[in-house]
C-alpha atoms as a PDB file:
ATOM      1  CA  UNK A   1     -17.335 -10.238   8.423  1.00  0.00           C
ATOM      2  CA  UNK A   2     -14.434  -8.501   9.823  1.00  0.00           C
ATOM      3  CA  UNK A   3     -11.338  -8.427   7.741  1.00  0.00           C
ATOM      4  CA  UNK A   4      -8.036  -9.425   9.227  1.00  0.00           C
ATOM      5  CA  UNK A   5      -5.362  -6.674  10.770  1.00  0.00           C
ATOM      6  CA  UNK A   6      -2.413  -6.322   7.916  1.00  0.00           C
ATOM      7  CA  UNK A   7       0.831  -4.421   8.432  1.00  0.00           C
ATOM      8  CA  UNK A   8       1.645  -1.912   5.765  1.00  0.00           C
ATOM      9  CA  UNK A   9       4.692  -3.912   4.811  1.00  0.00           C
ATOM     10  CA  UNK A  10       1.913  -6.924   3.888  1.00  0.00           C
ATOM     11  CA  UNK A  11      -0.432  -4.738   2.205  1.00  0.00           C
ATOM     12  CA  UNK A  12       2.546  -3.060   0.014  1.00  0.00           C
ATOM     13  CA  UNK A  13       3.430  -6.660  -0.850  1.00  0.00           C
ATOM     14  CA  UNK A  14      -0.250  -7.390  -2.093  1.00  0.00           C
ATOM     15  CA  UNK A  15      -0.262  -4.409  -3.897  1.00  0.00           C
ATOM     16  CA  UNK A  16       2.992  -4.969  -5.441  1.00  0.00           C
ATOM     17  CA  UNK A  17       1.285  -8.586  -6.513  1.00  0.00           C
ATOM     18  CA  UNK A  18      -0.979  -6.834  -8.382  1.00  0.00           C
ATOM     19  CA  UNK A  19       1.429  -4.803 -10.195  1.00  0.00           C
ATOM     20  CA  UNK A  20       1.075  -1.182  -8.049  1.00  0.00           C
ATOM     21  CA  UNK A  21       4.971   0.545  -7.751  1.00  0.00           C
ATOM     22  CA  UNK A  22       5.602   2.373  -4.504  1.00  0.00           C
ATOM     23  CA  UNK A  23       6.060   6.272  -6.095  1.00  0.00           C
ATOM     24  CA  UNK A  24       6.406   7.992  -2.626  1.00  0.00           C
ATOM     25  CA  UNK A  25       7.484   7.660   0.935  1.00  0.00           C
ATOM     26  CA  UNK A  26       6.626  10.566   3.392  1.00  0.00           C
ATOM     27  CA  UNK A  27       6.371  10.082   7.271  1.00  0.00           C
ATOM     28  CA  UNK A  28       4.241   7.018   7.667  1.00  0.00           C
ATOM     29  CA  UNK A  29       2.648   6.757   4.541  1.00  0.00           C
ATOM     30  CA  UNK A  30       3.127   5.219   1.290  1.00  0.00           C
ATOM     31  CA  UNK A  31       1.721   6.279  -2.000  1.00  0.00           C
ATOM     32  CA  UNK A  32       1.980   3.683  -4.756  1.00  0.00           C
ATOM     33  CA  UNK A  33       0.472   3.670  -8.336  1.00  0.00           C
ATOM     34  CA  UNK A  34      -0.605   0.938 -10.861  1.00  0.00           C
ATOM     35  CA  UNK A  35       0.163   1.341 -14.392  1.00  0.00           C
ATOM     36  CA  UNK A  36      -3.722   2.191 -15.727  1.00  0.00           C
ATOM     37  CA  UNK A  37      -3.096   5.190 -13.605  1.00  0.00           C
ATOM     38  CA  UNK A  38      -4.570   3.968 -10.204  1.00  0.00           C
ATOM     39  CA  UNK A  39      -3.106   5.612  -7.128  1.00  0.00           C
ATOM     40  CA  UNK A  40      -3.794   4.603  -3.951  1.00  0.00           C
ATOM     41  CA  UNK A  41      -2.096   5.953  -0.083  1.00  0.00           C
ATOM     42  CA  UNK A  42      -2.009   3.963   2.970  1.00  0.00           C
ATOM     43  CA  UNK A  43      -0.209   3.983   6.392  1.00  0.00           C
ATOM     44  CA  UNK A  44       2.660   1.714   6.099  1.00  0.00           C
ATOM     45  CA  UNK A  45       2.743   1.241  10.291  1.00  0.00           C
ATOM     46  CA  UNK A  46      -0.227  -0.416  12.033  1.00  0.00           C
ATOM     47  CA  UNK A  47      -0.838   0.991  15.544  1.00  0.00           C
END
């Protein structure tokens, strides 16, 4: 199954959804982090 292509603006907004906050912005990535202490770091561009 091959997953779909998602701009980092879309994935911040899923994250978001699921209660993540964006904590950091450097360059081209973005590093956002739930409450329970999950982090997670992504590209926020797709090439």
């Amino acid at each position: 199954m091959k997953l779909p292509l998602l701009s980092g603006r879309q994935v911040a907004a899923a994250l978001e959804r699921l209660g993540f906050r964006e904590i950091h912005r450097k360059g081209n990535h973005v590093k956002m982090k739930h409450s329970d202490g999950r982090l997670i770091v992504f590209p926020s561009t797709t090439r």
